[in-house]
C-alpha atoms as a PDB file:
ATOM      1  CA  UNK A   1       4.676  11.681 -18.637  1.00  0.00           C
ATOM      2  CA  UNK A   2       7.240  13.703 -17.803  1.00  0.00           C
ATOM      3  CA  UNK A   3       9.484  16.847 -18.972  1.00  0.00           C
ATOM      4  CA  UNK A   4      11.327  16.234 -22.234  1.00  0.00           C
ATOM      5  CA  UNK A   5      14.243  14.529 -21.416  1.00  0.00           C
ATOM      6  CA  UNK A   6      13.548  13.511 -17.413  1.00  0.00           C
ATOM      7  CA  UNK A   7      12.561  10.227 -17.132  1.00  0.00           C
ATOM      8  CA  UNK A   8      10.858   9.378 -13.688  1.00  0.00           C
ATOM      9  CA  UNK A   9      12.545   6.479 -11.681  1.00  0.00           C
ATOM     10  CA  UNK A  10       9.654   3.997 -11.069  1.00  0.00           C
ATOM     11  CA  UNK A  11      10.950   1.647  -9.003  1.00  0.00           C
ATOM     12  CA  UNK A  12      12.187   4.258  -6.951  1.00  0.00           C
ATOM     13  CA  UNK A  13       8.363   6.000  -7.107  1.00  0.00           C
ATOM     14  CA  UNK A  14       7.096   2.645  -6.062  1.00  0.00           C
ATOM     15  CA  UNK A  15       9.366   2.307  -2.949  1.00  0.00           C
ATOM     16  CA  UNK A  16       8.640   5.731  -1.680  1.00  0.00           C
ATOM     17  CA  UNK A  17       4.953   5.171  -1.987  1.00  0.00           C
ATOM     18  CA  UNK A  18       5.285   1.241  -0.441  1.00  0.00           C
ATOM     19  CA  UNK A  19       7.217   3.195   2.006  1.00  0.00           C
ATOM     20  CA  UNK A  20       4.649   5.938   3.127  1.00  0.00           C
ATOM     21  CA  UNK A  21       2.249   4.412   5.900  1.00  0.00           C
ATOM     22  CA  UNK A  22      -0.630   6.376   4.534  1.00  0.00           C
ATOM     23  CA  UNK A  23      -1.371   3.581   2.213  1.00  0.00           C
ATOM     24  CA  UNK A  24      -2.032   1.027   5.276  1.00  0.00           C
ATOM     25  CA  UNK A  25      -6.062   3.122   4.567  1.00  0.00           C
ATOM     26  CA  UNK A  26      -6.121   0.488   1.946  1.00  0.00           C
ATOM     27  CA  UNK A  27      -6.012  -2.645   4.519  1.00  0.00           C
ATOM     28  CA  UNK A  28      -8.282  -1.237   7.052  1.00  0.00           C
ATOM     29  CA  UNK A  29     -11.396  -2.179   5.444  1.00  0.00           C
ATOM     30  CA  UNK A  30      -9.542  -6.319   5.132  1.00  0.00           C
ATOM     31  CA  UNK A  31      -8.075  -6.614   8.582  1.00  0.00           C
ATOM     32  CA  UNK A  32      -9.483  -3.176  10.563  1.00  0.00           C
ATOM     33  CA  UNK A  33      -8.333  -0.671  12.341  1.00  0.00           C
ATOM     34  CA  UNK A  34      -6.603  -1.711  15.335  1.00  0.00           C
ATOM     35  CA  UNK A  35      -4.423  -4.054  13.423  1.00  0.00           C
ATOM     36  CA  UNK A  36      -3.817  -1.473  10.785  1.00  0.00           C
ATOM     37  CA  UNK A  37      -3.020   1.250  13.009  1.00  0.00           C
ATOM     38  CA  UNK A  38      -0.456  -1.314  14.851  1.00  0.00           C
ATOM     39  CA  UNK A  39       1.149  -1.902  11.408  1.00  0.00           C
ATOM     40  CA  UNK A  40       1.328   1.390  10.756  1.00  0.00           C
ATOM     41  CA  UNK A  41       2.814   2.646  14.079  1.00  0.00           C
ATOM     42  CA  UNK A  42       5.302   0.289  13.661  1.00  0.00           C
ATOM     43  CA  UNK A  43       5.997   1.169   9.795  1.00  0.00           C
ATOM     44  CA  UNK A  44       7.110   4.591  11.118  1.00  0.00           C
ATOM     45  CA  UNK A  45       9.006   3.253  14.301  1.00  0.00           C
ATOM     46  CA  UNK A  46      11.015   0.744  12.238  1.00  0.00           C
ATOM     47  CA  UNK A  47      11.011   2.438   8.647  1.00  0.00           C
ATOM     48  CA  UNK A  48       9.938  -0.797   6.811  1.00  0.00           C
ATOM     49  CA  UNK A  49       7.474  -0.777   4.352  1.00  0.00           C
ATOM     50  CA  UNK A  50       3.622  -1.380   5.354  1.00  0.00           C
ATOM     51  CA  UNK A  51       4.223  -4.306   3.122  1.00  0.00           C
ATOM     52  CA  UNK A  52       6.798  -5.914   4.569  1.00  0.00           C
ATOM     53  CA  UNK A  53       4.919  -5.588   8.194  1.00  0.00           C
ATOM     54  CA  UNK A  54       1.680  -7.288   6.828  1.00  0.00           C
ATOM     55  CA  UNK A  55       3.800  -9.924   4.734  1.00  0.00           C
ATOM     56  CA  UNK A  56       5.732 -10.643   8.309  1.00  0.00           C
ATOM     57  CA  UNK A  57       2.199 -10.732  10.267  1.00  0.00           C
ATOM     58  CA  UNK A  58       0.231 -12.380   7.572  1.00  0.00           C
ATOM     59  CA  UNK A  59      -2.720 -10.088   8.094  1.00  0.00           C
ATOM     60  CA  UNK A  60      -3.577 -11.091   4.483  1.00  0.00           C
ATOM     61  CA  UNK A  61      -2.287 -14.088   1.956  1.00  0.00           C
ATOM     62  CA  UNK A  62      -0.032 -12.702  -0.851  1.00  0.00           C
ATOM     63  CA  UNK A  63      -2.471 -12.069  -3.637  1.00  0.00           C
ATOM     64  CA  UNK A  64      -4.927 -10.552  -1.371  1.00  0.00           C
ATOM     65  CA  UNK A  65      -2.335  -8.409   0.088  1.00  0.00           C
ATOM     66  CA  UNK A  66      -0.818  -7.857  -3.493  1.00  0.00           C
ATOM     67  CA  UNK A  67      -4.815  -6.448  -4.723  1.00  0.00           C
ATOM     68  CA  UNK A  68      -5.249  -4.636  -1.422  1.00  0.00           C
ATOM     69  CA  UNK A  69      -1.904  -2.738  -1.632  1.00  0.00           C
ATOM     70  CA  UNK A  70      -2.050  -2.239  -5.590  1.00  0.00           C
ATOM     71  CA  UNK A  71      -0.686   1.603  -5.510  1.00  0.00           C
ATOM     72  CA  UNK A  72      -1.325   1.861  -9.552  1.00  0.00           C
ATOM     73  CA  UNK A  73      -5.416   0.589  -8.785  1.00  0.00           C
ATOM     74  CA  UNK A  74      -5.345   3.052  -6.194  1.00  0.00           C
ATOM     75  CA  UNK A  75      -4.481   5.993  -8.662  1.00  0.00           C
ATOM     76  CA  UNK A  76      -7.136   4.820 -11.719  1.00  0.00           C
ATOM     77  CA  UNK A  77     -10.156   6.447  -9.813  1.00  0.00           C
ATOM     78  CA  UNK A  78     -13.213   4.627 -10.017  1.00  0.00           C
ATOM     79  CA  UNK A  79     -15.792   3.118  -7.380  1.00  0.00           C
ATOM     80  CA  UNK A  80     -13.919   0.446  -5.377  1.00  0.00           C
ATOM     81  CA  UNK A  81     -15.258  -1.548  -2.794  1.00  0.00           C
ATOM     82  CA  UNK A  82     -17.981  -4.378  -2.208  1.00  0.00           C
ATOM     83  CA  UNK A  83     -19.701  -5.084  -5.622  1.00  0.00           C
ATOM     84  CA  UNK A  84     -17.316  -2.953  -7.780  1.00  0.00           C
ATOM     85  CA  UNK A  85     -15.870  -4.148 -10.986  1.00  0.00           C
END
């Protein structure tokens, strides 16, 4: 939803977010802290994506790193964690 006649650029939405190392808070409770902080630290020395790091590090396989980084599952609200859904 936007203003009548804007259209919002969602792949560019999606890189900013993929790009913002805030979201590594959604792989600390899969591969904890230390190793998220250390993914995150270098996120913002290198400006790669927290996805990219993890991918490179295999922290996670793809579709668990795929669920775990899901920035639209994020957004829904709801309970998430052990036992929801």
């Amino acid at each position: 939803r936007a203003v009548d006649g804007l259209d919002a650029d969602r792949e560019r939405a999606l890189l900013l977010v993929e790009q913002s190392f805030p979201i590594i808070t959604a792989l600390v409770p899969k591969i904890g802290y230390d190793a998220a902080a250390d993914i995150a630290k270098e996120a913002v020395a290198t400006g790669r994506s927290v996805r990219e790091i993890a991918a490179e590090r295999n922290v996670l396989g793809p579709g668990e790193l795929d669920e775990a980084l899901d920035v639209r599952r994020m957004t829904e609200g709801g309970i998430v964690g052990p036992g929801a859904g």
